[in-house]
C-alpha atoms as a PDB file:
ATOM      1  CA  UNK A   1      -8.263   4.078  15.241  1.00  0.00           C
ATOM      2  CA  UNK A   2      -5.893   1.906  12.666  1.00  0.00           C
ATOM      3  CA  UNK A   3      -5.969  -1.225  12.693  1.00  0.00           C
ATOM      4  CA  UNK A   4      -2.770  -1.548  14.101  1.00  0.00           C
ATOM      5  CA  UNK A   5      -3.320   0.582  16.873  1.00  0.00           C
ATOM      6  CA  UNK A   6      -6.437  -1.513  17.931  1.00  0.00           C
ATOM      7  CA  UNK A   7      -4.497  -5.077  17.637  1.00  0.00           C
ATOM      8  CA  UNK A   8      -1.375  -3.242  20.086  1.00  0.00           C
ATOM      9  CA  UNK A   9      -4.352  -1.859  22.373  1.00  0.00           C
ATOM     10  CA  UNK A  10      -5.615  -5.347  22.286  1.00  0.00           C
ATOM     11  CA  UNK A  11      -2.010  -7.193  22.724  1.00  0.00           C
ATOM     12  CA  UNK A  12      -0.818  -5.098  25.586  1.00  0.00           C
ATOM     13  CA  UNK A  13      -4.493  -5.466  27.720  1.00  0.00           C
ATOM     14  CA  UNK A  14      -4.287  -9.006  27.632  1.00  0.00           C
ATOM     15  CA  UNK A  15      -0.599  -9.465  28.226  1.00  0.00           C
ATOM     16  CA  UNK A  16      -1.444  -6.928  31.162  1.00  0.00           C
ATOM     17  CA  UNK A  17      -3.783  -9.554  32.269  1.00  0.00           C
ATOM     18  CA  UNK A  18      -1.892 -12.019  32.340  1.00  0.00           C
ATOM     19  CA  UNK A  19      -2.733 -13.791  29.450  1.00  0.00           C
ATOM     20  CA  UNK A  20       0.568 -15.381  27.778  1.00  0.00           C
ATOM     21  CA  UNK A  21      -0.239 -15.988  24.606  1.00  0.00           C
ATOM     22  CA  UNK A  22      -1.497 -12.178  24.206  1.00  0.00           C
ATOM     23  CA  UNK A  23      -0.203 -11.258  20.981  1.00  0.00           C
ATOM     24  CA  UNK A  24      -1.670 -14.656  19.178  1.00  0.00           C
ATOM     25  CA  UNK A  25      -4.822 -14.097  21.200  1.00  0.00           C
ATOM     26  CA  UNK A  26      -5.319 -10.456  20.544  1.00  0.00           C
ATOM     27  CA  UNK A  27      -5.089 -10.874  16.779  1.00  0.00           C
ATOM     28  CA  UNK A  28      -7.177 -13.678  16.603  1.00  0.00           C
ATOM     29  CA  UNK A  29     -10.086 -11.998  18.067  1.00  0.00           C
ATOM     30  CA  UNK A  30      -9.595  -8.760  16.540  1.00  0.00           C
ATOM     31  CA  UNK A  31     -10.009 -11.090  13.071  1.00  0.00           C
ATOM     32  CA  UNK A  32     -13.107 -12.397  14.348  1.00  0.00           C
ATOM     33  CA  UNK A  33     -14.185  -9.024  15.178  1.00  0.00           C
ATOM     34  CA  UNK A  34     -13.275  -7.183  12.053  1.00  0.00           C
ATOM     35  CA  UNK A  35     -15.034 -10.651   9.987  1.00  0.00           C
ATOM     36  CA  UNK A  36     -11.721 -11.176   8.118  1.00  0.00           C
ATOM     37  CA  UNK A  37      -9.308 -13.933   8.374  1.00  0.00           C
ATOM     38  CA  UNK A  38      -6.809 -13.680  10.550  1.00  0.00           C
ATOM     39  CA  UNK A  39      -3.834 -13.579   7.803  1.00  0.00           C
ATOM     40  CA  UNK A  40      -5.974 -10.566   6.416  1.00  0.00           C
ATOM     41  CA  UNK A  41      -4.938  -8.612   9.441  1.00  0.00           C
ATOM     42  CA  UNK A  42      -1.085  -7.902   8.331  1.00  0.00           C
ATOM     43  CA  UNK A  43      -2.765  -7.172   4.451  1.00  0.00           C
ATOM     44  CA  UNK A  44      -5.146  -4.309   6.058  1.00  0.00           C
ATOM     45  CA  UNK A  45      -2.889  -2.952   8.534  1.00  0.00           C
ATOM     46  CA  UNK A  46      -3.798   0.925   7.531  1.00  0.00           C
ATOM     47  CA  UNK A  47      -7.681   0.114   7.705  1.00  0.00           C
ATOM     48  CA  UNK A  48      -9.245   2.187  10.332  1.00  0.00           C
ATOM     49  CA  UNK A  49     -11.500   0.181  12.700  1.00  0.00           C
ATOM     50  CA  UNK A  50     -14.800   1.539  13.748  1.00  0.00           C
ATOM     51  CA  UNK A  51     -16.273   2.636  16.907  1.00  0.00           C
ATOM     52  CA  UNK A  52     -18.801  -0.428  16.592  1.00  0.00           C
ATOM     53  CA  UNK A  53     -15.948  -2.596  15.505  1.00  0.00           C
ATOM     54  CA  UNK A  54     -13.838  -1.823  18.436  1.00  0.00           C
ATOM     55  CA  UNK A  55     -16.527  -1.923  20.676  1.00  0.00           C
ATOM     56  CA  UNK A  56     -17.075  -5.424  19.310  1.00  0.00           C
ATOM     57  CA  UNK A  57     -13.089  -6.413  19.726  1.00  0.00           C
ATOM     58  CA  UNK A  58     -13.173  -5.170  23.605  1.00  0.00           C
ATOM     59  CA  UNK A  59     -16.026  -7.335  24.856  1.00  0.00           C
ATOM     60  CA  UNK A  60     -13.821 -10.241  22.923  1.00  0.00           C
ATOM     61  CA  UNK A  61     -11.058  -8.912  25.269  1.00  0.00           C
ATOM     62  CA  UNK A  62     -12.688  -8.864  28.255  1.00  0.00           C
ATOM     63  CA  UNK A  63     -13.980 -11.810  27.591  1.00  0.00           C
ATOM     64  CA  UNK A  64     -10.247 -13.407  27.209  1.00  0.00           C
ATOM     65  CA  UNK A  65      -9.988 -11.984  30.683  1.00  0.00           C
ATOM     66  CA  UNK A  66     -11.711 -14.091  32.002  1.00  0.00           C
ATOM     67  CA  UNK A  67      -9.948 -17.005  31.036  1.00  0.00           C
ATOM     68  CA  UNK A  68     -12.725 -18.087  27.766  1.00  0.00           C
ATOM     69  CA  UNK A  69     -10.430 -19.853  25.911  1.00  0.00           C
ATOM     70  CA  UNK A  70     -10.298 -17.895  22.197  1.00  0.00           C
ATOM     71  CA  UNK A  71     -11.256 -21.120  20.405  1.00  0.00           C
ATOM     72  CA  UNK A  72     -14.856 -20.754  22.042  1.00  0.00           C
ATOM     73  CA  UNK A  73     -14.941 -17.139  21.843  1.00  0.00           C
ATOM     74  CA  UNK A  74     -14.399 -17.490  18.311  1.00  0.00           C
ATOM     75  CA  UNK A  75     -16.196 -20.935  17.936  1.00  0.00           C
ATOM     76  CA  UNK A  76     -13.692 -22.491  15.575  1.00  0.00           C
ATOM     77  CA  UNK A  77     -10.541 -24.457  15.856  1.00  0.00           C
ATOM     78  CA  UNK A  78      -7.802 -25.563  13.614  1.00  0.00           C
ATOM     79  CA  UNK A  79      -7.601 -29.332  13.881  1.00  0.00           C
ATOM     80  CA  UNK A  80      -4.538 -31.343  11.610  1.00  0.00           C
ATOM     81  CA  UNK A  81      -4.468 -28.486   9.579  1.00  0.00           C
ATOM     82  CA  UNK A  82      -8.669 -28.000   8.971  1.00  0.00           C
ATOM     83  CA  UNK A  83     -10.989 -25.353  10.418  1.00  0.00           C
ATOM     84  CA  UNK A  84     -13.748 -27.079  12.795  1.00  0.00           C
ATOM     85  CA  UNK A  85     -16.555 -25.657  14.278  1.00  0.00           C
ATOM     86  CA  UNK A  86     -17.304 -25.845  17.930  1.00  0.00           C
ATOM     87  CA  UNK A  87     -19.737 -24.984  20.039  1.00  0.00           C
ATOM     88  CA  UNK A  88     -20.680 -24.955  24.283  1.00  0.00           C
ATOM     89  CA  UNK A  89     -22.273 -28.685  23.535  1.00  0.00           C
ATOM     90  CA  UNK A  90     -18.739 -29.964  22.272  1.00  0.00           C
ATOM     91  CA  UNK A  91     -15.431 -31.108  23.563  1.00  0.00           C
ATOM     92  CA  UNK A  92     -12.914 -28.232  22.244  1.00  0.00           C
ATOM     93  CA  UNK A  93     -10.337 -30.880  20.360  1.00  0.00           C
ATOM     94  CA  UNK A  94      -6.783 -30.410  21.919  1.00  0.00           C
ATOM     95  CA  UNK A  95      -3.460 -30.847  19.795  1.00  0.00           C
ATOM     96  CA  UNK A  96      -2.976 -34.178  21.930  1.00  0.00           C
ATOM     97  CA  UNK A  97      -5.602 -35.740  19.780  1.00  0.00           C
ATOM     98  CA  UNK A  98      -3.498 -35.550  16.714  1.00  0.00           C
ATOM     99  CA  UNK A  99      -1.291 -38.361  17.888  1.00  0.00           C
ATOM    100  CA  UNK A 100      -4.532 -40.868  17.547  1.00  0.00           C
ATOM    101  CA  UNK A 101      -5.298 -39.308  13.968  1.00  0.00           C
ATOM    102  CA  UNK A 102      -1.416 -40.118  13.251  1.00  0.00           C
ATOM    103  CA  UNK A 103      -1.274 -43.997  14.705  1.00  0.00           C
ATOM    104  CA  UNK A 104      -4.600 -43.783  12.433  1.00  0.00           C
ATOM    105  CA  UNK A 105      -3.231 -42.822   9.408  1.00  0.00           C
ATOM    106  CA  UNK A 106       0.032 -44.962   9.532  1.00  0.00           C
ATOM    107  CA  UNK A 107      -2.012 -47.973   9.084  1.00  0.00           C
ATOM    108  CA  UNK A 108      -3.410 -49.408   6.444  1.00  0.00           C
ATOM    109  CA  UNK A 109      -7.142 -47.387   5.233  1.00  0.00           C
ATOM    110  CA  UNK A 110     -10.247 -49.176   6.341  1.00  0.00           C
ATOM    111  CA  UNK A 111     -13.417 -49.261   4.430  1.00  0.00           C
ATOM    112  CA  UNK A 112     -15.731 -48.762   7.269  1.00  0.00           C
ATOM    113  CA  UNK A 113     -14.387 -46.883  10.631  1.00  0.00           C
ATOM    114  CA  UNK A 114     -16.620 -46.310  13.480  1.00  0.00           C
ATOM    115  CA  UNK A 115     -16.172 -43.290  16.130  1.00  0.00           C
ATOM    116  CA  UNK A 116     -17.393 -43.542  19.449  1.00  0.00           C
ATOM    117  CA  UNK A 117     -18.358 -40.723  21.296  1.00  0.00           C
ATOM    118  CA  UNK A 118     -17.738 -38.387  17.719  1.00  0.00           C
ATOM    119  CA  UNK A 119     -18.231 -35.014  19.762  1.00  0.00           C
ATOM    120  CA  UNK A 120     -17.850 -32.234  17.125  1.00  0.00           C
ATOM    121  CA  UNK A 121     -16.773 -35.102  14.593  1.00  0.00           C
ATOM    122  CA  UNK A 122     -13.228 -33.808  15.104  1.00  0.00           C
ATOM    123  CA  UNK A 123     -11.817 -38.141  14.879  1.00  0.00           C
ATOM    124  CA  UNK A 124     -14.513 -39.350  12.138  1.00  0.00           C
ATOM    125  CA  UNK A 125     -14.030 -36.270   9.680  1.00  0.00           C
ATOM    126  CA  UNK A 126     -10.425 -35.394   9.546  1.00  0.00           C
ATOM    127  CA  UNK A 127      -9.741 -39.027   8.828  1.00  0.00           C
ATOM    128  CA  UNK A 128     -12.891 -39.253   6.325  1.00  0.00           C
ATOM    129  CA  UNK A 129     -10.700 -36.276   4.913  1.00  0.00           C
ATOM    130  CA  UNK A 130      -7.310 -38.012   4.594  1.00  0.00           C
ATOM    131  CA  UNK A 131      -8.704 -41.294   3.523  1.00  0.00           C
ATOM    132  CA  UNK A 132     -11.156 -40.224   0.702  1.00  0.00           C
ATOM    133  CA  UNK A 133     -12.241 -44.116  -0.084  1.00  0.00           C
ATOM    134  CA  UNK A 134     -13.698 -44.951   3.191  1.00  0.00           C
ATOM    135  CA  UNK A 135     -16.839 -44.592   5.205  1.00  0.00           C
ATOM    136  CA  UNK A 136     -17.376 -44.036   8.596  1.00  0.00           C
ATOM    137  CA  UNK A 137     -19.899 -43.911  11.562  1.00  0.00           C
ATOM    138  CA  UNK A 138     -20.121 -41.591  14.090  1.00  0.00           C
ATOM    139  CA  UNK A 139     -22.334 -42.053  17.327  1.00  0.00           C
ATOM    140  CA  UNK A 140     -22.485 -39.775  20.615  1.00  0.00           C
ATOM    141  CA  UNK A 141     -25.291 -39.368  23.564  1.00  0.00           C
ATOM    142  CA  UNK A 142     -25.778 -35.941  22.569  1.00  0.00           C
ATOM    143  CA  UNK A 143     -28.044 -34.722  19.733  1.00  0.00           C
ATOM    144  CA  UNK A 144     -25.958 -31.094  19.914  1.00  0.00           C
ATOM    145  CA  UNK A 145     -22.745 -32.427  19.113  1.00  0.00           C
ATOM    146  CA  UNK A 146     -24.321 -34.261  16.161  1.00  0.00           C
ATOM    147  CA  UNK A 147     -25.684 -31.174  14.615  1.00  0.00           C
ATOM    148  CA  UNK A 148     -22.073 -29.951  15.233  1.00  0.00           C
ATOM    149  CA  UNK A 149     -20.634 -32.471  14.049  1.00  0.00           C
ATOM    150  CA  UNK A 150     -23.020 -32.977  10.875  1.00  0.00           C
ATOM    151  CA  UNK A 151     -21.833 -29.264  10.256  1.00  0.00           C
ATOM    152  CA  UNK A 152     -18.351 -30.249  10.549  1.00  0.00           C
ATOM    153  CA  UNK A 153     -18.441 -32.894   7.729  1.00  0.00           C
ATOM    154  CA  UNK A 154     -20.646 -30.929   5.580  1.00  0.00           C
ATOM    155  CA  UNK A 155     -18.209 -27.718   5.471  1.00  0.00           C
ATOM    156  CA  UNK A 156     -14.883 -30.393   4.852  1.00  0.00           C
ATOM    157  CA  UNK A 157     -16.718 -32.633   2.186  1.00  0.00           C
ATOM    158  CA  UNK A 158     -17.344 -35.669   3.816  1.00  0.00           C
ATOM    159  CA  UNK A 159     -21.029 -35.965   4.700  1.00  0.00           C
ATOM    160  CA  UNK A 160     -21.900 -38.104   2.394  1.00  0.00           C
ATOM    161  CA  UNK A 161     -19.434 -40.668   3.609  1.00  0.00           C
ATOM    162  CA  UNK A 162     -20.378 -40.350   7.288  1.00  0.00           C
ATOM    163  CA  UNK A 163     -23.119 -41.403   9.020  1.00  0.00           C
ATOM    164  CA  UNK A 164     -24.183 -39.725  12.409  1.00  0.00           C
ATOM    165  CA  UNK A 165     -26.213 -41.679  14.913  1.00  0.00           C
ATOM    166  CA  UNK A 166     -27.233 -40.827  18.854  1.00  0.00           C
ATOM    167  CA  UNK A 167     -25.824 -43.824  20.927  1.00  0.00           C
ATOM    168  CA  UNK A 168     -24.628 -45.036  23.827  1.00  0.00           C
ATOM    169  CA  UNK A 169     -21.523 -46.739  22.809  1.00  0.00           C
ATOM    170  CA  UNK A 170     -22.111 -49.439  21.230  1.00  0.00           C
ATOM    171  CA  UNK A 171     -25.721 -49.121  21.515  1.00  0.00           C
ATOM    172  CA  UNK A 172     -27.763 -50.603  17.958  1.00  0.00           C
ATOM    173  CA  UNK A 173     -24.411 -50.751  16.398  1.00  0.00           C
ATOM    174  CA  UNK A 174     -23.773 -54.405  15.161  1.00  0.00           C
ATOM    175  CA  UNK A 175     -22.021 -53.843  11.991  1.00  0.00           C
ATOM    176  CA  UNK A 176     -18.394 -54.739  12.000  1.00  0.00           C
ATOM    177  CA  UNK A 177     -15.253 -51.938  10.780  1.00  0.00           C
ATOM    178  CA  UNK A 178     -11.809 -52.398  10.348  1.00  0.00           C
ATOM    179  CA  UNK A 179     -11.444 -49.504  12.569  1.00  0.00           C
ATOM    180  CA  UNK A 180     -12.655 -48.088  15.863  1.00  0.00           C
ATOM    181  CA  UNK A 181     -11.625 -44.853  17.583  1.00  0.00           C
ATOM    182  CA  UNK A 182     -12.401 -42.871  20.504  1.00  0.00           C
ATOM    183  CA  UNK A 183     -11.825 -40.200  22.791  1.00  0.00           C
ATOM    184  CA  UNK A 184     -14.007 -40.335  25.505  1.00  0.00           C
ATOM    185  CA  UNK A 185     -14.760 -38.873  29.041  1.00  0.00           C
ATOM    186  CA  UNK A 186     -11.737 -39.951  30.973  1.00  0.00           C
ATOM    187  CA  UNK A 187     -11.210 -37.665  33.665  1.00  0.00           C
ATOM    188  CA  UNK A 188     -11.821 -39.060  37.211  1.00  0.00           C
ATOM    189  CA  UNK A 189     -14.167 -37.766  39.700  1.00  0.00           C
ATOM    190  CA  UNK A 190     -11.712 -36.758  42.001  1.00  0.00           C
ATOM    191  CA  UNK A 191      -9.172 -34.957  39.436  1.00  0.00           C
ATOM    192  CA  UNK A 192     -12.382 -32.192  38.242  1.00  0.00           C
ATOM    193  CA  UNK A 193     -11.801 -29.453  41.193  1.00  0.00           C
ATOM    194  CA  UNK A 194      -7.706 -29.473  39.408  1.00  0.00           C
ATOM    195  CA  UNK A 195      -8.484 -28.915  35.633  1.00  0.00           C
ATOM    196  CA  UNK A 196      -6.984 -25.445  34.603  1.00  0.00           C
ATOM    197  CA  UNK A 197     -10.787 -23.368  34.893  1.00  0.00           C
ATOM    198  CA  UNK A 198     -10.371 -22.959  31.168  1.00  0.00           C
ATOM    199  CA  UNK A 199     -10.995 -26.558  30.529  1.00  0.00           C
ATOM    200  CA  UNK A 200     -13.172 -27.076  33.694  1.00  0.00           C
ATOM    201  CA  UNK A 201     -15.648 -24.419  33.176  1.00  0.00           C
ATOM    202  CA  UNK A 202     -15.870 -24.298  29.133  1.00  0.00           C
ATOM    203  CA  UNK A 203     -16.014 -27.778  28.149  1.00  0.00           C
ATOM    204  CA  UNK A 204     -19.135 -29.475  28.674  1.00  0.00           C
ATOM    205  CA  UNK A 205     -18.670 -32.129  31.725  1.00  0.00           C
ATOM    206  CA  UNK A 206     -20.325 -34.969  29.729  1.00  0.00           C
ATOM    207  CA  UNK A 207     -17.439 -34.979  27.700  1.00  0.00           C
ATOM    208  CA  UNK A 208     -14.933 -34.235  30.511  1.00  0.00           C
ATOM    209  CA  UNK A 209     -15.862 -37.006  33.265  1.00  0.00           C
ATOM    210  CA  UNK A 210     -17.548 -40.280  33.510  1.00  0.00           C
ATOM    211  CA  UNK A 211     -17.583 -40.048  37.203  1.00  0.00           C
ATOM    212  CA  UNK A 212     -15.640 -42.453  39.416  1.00  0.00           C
ATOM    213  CA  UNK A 213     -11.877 -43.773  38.343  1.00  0.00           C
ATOM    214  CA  UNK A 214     -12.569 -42.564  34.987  1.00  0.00           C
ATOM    215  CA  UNK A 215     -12.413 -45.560  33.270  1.00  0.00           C
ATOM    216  CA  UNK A 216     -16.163 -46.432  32.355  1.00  0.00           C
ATOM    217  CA  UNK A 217     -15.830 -45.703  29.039  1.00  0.00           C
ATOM    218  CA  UNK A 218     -12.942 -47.963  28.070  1.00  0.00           C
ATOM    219  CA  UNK A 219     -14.540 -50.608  30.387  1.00  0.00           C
ATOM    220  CA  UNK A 220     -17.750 -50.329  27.532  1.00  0.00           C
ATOM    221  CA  UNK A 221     -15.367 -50.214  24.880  1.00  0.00           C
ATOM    222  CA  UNK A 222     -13.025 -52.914  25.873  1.00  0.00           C
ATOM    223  CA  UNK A 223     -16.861 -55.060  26.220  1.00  0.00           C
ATOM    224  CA  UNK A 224     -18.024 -54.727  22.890  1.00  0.00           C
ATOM    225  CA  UNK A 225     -14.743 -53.658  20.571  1.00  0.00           C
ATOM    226  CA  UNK A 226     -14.134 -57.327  19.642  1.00  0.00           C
ATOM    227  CA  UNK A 227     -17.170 -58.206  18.397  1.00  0.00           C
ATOM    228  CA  UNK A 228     -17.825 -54.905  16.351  1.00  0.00           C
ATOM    229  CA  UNK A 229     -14.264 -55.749  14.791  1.00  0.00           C
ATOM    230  CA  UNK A 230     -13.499 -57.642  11.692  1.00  0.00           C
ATOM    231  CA  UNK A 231     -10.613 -59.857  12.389  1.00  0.00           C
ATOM    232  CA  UNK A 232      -7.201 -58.008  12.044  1.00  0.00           C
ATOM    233  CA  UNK A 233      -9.028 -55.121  12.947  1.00  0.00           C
ATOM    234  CA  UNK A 234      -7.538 -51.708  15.110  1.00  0.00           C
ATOM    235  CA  UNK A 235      -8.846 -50.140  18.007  1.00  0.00           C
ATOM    236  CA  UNK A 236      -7.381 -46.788  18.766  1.00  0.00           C
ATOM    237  CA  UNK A 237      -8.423 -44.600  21.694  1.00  0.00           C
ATOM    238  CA  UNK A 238      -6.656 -41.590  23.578  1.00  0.00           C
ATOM    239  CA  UNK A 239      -6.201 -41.864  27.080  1.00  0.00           C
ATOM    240  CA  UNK A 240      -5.217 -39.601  30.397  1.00  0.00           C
ATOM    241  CA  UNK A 241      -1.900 -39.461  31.093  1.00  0.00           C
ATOM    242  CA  UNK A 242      -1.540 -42.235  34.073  1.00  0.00           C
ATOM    243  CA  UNK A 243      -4.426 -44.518  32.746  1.00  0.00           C
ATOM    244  CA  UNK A 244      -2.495 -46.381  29.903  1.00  0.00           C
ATOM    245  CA  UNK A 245      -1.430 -49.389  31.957  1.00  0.00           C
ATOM    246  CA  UNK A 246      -5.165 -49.840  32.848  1.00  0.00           C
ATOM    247  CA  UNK A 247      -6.897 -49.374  29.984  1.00  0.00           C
ATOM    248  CA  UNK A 248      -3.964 -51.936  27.983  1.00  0.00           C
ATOM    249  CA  UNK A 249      -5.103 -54.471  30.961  1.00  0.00           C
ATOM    250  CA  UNK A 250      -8.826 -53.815  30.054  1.00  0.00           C
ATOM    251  CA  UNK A 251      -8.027 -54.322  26.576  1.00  0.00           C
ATOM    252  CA  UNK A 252      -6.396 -57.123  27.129  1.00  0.00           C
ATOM    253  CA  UNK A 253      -8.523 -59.231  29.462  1.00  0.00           C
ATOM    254  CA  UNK A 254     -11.297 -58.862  26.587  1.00  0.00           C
ATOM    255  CA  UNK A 255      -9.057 -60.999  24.289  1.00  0.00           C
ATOM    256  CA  UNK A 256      -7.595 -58.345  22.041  1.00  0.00           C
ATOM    257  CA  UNK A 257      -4.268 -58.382  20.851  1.00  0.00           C
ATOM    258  CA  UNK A 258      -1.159 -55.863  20.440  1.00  0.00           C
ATOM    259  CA  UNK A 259      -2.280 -54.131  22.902  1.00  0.00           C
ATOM    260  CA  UNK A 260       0.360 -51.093  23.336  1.00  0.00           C
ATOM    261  CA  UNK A 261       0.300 -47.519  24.984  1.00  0.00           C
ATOM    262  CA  UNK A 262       2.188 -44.782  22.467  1.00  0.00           C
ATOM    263  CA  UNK A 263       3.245 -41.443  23.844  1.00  0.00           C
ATOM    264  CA  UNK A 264       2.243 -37.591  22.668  1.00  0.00           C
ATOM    265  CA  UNK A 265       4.812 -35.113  21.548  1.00  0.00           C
ATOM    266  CA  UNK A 266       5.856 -34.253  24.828  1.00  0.00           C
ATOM    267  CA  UNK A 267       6.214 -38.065  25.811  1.00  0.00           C
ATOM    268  CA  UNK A 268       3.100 -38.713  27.911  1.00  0.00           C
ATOM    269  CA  UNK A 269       1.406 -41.802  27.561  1.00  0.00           C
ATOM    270  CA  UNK A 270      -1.834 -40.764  25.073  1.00  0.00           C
ATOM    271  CA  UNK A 271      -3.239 -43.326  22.898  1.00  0.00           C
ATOM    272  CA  UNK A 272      -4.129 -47.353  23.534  1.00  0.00           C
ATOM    273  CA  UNK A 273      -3.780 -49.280  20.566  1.00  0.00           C
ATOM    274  CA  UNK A 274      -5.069 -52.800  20.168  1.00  0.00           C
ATOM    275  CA  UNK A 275      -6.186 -55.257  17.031  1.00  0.00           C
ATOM    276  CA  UNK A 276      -8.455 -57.890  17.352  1.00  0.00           C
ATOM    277  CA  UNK A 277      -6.615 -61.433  16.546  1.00  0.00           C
END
């Protein structure tokens, strides 16, 4: 079978399953299966795909079926224009994020930036990336998402300028940065059973929930930011949708200043920003 032939085989299953973004989907994993990049795909459209290879590109399918997201099928996703790895011990970084990375970047560049809760190292690398003078520290509970997130900085060129350390927030950190950001576990308790199953089953719940009203996490962050800030220092962390008047309150009440809630692309509130006095 041509190449072509599998990717419309592949394209018309999934949109025949419902899948909606079946065309984007289908060549995707037909890339993965075939061990090209994906742009190779219109390049070799006259290649003839083996039995094993198709074989291969169905069980990606069927896989798709079942509503596996393709970025974990695939265990990659493009992140403000970089390739990251991911894995089942990792939060699979959402275009949201990228407003946080931009409030980041239209600041002035710190020296030292810590990340809280680093995950695959999606916040600490891709700004290590853009701002090639500074340093950073990541810290998360889980040694998995370190090794990811070790690998992360090591295939982008920062791992010499990032230091990974397993933490409970603030835990043994008592340096100061002229930077902190976060995305952490923000999803209440009681909103879990509603996530779309793709996000529910496939993300690992550490990094979904910390249980309750969902605001733990900025409660230890809002504790400890000041006093891990030097003064003028930012504080940047993304948010659920409803929680921004909340977590600016939190913010707030532990003396930090500026405190304002800025909106995604499609005008939700997303990030908290605050600076210590």
């Amino acid at each position: 079978m041509r190449l072509t032939q599998a990717l419309g085989k592949g394209t018309g299953l999934l949109g025949f399953g419902g899948m909606g973004s079946s065309g984007r989907d289908s060549r995707a994993l037909l890339a993965h299966a075939l061990g090209i990049p994906a742009d190779r795909l219109i390049l070799e459209a006259d290649r003839e795909v083996s039995d094993d290879e198709m074989a291969r590109y169905e069980a990606l399918l069927h896989r798709r079926l079942d509503h596996e997201p393709v970025s974990r099928i695939i265990g990659r996703r493009i992140f403000w224009g970089r390739d990251f790895r991911i894995t089942p011990h990792v939060l699979d970084p959402r275009p949201e994020t990228e407003t946080l990375v931009a409030e980041a970047l239209a600041g002035p560049a710190p020296a030292r930036l810590l990340d809280l809760g680093t995950g695959s190292g999606i916040l600490a690398v891709t700004l290590l990336a853009e701002w090639t003078g500074a340093e950073a520290l990541g810290s998360d509970l889980s040694t998995e998402a370190l090794i990811v997130a070790r690998s992360n900085a090591e295939d982008i060129g920062v791992a010499d300028r990032l230091t990974l350390i397993e933490a409970d927030w603030f835990s043994g950190i008592d340096a100061r940065f002229d930077l902190i950001v976060s995305n952490p576990p923000y999803i209440a308790a009681s909103e879990m059973a509603g996530l779309d199953p793709e996000v529910r089953e496939h993300d690992p719940e550490i990094a979904l929930t910390p249980g309750g009203d969902g605001l733990d996490a900025y409660r230890a962050i809002a504790a400890g930011a000041r006093a891990r800030l030097v003064p003028g220092g930012r504080l940047l962390v993304e948010i659920g949708p409803t929680q921004g008047p909340s977590v600016a309150a939190l913010f707030a009440a532990a003396g930090l200043s500026e405190v304002t809630v800025l909106p995604d692309l499609d005008g939700r509130d997303r990030v908290v920003r605050a600076r210590r006095p």
